[in-house]
PDB file of N, CA and C in Angstrom:
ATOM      1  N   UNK A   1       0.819  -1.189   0.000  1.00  0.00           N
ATOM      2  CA  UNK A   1       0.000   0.000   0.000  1.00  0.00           C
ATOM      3  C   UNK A   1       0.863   1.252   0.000  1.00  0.00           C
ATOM      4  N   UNK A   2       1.728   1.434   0.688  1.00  0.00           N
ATOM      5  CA  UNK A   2       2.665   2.203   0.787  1.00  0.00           C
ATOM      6  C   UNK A   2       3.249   2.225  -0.242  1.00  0.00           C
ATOM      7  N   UNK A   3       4.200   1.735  -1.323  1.00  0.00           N
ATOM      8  CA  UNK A   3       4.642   1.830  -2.456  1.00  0.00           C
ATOM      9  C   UNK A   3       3.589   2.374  -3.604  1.00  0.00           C
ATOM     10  N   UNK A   4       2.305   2.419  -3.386  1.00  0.00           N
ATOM     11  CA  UNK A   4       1.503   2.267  -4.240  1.00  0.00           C
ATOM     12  C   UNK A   4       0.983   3.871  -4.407  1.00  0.00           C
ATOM     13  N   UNK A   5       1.026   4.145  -2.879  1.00  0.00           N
ATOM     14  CA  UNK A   5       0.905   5.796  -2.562  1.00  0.00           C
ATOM     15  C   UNK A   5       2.438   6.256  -3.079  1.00  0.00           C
ATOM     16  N   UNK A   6       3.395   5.830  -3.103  1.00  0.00           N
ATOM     17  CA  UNK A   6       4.557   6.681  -3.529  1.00  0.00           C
ATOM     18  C   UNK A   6       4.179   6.995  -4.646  1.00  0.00           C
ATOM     19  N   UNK A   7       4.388   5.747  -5.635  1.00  0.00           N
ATOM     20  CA  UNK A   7       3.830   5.909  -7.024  1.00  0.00           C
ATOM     21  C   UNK A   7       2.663   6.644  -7.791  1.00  0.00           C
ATOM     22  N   UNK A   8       1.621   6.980  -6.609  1.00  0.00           N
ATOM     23  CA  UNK A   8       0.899   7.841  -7.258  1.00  0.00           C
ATOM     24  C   UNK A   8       1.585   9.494  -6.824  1.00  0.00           C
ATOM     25  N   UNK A   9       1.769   9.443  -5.851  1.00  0.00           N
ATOM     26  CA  UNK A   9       2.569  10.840  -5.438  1.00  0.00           C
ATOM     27  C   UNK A   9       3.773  11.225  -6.611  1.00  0.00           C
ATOM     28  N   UNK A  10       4.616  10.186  -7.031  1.00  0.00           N
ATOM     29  CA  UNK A  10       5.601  10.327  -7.893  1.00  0.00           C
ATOM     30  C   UNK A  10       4.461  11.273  -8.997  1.00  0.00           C
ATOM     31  N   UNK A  11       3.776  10.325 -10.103  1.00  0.00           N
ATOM     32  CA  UNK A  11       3.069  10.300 -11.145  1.00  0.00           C
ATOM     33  C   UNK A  11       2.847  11.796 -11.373  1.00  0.00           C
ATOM     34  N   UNK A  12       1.815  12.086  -9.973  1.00  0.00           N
ATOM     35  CA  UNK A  12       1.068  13.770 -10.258  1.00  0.00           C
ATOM     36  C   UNK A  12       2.039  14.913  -9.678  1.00  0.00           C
ATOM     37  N   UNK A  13       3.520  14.125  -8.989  1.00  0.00           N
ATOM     38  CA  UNK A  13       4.405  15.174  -9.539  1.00  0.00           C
ATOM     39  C   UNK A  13       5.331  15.341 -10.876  1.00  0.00           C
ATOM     40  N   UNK A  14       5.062  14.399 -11.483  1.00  0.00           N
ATOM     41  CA  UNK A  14       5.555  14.298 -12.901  1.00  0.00           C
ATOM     42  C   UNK A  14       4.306  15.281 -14.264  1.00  0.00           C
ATOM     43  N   UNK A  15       3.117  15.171 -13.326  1.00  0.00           N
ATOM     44  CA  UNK A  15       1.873  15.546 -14.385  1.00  0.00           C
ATOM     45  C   UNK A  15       2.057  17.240 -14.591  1.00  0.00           C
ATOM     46  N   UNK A  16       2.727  17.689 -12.843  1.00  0.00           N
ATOM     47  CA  UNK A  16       2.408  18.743 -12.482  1.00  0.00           C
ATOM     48  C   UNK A  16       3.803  19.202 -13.544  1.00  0.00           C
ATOM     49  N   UNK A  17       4.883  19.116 -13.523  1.00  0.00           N
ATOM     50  CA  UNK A  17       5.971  19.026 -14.031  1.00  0.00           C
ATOM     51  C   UNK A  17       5.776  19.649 -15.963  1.00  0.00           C
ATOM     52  N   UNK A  18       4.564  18.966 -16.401  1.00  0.00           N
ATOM     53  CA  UNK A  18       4.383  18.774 -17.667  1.00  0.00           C
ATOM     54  C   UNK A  18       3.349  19.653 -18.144  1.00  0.00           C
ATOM     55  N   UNK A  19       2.944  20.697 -17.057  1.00  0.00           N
ATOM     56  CA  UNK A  19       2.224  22.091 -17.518  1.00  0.00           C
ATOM     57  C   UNK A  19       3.248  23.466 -17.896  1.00  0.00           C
ATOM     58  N   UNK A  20       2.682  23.737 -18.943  1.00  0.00           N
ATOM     59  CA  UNK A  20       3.868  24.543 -19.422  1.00  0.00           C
ATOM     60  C   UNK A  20       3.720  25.894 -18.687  1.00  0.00           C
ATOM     61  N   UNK A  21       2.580  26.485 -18.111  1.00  0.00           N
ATOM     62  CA  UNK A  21       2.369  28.128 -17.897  1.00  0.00           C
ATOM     63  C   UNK A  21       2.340  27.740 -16.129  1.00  0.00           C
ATOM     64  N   UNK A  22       3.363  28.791 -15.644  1.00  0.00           N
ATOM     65  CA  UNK A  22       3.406  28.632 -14.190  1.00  0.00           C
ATOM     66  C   UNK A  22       2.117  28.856 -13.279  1.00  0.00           C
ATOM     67  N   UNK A  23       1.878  29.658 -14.115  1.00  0.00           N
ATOM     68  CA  UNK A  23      -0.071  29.948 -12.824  1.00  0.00           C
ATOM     69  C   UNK A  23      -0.655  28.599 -13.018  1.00  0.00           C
ATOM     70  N   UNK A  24      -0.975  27.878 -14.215  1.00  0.00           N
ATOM     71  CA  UNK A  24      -1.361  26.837 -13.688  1.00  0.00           C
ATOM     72  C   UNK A  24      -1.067  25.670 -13.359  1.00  0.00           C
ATOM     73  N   UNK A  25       0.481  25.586 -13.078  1.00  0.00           N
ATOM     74  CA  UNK A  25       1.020  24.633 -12.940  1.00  0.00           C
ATOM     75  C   UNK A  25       0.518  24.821 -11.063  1.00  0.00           C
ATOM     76  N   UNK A  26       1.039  26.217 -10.485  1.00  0.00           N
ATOM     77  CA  UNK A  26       1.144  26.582  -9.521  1.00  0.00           C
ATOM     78  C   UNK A  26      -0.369  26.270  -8.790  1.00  0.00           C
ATOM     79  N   UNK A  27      -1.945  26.284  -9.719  1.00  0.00           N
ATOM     80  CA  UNK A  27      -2.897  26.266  -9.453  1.00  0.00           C
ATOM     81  C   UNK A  27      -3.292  24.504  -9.321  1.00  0.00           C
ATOM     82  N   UNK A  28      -2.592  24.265 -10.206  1.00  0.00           N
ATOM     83  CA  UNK A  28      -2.733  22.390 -10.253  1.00  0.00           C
ATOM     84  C   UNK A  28      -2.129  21.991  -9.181  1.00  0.00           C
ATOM     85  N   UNK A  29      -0.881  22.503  -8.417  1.00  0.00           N
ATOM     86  CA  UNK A  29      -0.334  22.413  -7.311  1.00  0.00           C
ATOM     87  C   UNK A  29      -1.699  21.882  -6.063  1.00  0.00           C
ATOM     88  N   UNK A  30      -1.639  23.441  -5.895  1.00  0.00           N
ATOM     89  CA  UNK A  30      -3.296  23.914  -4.415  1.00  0.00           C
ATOM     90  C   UNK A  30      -4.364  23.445  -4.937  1.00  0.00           C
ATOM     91  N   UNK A  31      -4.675  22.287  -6.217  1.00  0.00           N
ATOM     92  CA  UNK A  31      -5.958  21.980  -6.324  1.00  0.00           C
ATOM     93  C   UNK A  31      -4.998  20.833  -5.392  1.00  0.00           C
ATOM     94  N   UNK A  32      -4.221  19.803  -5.746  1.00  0.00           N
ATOM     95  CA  UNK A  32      -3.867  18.697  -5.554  1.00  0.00           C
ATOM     96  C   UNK A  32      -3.378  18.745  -4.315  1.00  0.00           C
ATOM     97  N   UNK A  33      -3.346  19.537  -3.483  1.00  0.00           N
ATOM     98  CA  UNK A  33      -2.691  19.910  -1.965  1.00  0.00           C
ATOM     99  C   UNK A  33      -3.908  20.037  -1.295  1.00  0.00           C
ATOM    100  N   UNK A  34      -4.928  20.948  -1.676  1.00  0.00           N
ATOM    101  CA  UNK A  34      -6.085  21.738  -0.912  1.00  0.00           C
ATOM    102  C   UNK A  34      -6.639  20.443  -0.500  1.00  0.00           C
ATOM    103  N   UNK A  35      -7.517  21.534   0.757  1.00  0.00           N
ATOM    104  CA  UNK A  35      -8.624  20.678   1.584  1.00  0.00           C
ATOM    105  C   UNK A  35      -9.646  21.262   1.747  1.00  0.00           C
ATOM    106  N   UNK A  36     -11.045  21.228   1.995  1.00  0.00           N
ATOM    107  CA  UNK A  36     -12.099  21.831   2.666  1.00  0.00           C
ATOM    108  C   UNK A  36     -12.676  22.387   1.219  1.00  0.00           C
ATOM    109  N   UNK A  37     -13.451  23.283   1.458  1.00  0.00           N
ATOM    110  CA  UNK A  37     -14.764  24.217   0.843  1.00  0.00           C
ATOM    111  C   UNK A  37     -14.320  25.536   1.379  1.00  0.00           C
ATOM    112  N   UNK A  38     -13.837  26.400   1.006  1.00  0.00           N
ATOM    113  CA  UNK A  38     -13.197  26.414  -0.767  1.00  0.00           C
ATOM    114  C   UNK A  38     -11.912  25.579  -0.428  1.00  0.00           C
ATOM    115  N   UNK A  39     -11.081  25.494  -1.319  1.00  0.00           N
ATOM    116  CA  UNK A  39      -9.962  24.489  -1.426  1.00  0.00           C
ATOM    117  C   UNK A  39      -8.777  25.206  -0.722  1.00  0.00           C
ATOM    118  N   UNK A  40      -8.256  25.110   0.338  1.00  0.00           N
ATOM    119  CA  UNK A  40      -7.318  25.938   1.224  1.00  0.00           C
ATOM    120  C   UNK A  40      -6.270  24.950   1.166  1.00  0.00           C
ATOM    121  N   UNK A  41      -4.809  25.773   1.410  1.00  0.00           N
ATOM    122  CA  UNK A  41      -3.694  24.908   1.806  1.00  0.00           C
ATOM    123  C   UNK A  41      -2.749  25.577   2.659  1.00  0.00           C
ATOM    124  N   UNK A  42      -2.457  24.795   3.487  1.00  0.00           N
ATOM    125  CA  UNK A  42      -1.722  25.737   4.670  1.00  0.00           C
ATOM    126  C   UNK A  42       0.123  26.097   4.374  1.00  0.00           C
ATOM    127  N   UNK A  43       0.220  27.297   4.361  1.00  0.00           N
ATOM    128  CA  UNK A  43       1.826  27.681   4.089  1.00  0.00           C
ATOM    129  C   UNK A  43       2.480  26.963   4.884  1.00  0.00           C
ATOM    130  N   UNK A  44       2.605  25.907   5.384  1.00  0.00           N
ATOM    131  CA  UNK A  44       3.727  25.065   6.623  1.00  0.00           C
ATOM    132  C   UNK A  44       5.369  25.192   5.740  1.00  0.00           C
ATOM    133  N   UNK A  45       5.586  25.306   4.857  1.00  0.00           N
ATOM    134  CA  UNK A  45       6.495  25.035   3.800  1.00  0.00           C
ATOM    135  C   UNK A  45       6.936  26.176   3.006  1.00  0.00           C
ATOM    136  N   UNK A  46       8.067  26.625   3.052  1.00  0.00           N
ATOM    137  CA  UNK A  46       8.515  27.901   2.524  1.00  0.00           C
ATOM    138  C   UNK A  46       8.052  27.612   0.873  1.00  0.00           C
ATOM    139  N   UNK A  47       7.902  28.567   0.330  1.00  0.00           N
ATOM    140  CA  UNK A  47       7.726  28.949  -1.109  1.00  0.00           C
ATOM    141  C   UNK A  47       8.532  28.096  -2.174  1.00  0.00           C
ATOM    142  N   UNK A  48       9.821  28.516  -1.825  1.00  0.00           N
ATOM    143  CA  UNK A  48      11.238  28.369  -2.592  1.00  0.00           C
ATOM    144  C   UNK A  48      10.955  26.286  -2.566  1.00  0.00           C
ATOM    145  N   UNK A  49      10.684  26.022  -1.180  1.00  0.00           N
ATOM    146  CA  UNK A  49      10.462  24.404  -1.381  1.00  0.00           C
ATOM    147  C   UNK A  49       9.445  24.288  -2.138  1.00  0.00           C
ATOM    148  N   UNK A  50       7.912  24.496  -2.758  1.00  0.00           N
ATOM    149  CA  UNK A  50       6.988  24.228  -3.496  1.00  0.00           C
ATOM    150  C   UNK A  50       8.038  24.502  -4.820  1.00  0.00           C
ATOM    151  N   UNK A  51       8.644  26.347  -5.290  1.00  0.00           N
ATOM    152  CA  UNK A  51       8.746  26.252  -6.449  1.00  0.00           C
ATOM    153  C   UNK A  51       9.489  24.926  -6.679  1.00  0.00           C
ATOM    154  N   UNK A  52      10.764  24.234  -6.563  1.00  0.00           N
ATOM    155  CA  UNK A  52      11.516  23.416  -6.173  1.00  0.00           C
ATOM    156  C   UNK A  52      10.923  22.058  -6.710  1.00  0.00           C
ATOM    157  N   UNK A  53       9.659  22.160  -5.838  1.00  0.00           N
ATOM    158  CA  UNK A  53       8.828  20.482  -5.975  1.00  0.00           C
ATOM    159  C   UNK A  53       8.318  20.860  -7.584  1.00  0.00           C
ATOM    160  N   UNK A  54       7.403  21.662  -7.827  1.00  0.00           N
ATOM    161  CA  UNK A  54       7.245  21.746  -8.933  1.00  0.00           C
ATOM    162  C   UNK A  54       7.619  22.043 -10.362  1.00  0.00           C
ATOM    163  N   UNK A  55       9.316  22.471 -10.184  1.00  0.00           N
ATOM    164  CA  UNK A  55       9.758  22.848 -11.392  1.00  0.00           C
ATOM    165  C   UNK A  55       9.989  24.118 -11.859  1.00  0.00           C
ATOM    166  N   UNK A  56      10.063  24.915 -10.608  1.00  0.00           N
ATOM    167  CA  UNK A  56       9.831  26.358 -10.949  1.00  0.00           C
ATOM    168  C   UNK A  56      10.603  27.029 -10.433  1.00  0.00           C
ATOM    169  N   UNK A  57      11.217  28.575 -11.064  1.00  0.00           N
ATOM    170  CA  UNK A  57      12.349  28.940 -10.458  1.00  0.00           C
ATOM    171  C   UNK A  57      11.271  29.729  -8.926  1.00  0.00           C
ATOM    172  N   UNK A  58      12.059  30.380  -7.814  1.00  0.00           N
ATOM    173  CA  UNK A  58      11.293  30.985  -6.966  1.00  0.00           C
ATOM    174  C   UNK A  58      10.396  32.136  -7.727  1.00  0.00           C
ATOM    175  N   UNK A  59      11.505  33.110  -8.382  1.00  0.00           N
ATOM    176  CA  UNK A  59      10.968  34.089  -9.204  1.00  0.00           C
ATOM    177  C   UNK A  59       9.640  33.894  -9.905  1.00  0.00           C
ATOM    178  N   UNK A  60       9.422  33.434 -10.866  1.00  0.00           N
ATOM    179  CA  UNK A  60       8.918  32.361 -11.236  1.00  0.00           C
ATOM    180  C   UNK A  60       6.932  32.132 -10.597  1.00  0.00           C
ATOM    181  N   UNK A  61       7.536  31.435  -9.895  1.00  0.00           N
ATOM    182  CA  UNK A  61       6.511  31.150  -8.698  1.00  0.00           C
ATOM    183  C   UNK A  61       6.031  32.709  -7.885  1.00  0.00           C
ATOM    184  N   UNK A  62       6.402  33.429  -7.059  1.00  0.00           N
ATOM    185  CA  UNK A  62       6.052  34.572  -7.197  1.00  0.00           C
ATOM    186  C   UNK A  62       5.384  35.485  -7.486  1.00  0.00           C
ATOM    187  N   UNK A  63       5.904  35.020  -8.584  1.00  0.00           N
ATOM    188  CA  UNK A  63       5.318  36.160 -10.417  1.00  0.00           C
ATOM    189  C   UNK A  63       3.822  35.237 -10.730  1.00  0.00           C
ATOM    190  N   UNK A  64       3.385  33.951 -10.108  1.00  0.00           N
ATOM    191  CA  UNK A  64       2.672  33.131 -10.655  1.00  0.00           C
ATOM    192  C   UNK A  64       1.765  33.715  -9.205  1.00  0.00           C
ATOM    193  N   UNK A  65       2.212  33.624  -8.354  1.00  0.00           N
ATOM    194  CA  UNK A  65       1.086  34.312  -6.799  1.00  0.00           C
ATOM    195  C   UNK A  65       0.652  35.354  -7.219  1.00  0.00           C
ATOM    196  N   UNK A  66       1.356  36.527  -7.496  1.00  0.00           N
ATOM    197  CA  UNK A  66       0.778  37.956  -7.477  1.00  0.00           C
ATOM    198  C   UNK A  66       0.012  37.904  -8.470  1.00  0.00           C
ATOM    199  N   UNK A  67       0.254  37.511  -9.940  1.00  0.00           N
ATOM    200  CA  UNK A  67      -0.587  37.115 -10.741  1.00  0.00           C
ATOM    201  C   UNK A  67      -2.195  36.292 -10.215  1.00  0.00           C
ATOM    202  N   UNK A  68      -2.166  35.420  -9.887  1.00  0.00           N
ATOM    203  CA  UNK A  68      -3.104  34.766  -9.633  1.00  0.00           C
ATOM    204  C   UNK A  68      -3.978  35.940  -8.582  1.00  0.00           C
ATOM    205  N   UNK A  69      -3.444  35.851  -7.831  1.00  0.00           N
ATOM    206  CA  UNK A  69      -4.102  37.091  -6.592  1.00  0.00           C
ATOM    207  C   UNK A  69      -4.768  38.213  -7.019  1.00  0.00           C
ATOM    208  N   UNK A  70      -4.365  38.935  -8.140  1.00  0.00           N
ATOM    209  CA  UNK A  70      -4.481  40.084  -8.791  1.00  0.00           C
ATOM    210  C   UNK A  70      -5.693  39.896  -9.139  1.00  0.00           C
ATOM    211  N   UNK A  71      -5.761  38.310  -9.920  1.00  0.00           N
ATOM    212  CA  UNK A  71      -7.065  38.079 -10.742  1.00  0.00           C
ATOM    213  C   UNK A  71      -7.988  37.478 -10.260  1.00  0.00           C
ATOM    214  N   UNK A  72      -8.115  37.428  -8.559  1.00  0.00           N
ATOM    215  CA  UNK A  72      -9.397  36.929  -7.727  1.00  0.00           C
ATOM    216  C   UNK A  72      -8.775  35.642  -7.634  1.00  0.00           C
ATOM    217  N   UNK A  73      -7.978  34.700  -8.442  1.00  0.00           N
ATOM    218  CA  UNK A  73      -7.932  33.522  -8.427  1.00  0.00           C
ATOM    219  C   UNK A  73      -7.558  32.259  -7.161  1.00  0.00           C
ATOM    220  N   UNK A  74      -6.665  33.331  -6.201  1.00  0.00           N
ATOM    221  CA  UNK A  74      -6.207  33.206  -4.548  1.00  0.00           C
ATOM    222  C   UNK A  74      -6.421  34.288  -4.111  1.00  0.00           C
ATOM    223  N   UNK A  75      -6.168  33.931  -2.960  1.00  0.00           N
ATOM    224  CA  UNK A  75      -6.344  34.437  -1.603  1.00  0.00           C
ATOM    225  C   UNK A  75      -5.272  34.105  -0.874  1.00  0.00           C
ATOM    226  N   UNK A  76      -4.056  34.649  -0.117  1.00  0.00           N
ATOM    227  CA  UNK A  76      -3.383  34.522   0.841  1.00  0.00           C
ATOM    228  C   UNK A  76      -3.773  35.051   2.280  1.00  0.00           C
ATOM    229  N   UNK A  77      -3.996  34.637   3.282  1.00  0.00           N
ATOM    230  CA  UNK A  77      -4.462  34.802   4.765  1.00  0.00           C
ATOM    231  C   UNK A  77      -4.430  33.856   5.702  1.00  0.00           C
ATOM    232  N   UNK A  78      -3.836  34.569   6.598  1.00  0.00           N
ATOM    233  CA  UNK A  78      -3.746  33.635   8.102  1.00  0.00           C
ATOM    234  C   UNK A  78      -2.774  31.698   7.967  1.00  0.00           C
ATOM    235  N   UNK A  79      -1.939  32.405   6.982  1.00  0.00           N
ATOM    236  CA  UNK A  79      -0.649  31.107   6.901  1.00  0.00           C
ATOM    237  C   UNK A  79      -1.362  30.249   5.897  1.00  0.00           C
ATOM    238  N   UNK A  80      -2.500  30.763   5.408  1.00  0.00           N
ATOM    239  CA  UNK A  80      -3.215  29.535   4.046  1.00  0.00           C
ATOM    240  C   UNK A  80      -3.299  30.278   3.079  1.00  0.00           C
ATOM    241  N   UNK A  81      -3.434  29.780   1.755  1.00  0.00           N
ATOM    242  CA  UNK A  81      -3.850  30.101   0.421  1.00  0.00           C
ATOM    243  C   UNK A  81      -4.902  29.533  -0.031  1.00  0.00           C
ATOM    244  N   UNK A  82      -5.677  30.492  -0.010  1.00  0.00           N
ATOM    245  CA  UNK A  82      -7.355  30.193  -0.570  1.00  0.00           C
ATOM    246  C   UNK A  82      -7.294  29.975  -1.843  1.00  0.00           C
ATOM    247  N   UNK A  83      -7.553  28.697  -2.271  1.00  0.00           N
ATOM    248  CA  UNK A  83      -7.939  28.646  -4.218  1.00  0.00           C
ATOM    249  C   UNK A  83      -9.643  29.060  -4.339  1.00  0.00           C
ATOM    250  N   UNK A  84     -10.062  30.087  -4.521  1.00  0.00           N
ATOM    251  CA  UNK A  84     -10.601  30.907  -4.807  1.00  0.00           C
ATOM    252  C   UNK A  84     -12.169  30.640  -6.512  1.00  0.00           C
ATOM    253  N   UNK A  85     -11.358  30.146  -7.717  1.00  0.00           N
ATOM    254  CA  UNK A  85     -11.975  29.882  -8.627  1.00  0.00           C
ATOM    255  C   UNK A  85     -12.268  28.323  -8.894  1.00  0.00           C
ATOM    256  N   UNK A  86     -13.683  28.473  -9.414  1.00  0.00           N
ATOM    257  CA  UNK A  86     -14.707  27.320  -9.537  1.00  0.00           C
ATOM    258  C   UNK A  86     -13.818  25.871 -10.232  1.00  0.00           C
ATOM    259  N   UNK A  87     -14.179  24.493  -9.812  1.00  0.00           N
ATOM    260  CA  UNK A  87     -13.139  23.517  -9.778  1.00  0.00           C
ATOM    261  C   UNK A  87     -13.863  23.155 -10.984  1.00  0.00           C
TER     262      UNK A  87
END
């Protein structure tokens, strides 16, 4: 069972890997992380480690938050990131 969860963990970080535009690579991220109604994920984990996991320079990633934020799409508050737009 355990090997079986690696392998899927591997997979949809390989899927995530294979989006070419950082907002939604970054958004495919916090769908696949999030929890609850709306889809929240808690900052426990510096930035620089997500860009990292996903393939992205920090800059990068960043430029993919303020973006997203700008356009209603997140929400940053209280150590979580609200994913914001309809699944």
């Amino acid at each position: 069972m355990f090997m079986a969860s690696q392998v899927r963990t591997l997979r949809a970080r390989l899927e995530l890997r294979n989006i070419r535009s950082a907002k939604e690579r970054l958004l495919a991220w916090l769908e696949l992380n999030g929890a609850g109604v709306p889809l929240s994920v808690p900052t426990d984990q510096p930035w620089t480690e997500v860009a990292a996991d996903i393939g992205l320079t920090r800059e990068a990633l960043y430029r993919a938050l303020a973006d997203l934020s700008r356009a209603g799409a997140i929400r940053r508050e209280n150590g979580r990131t609200i994913l914001l737009r309809e699944q």
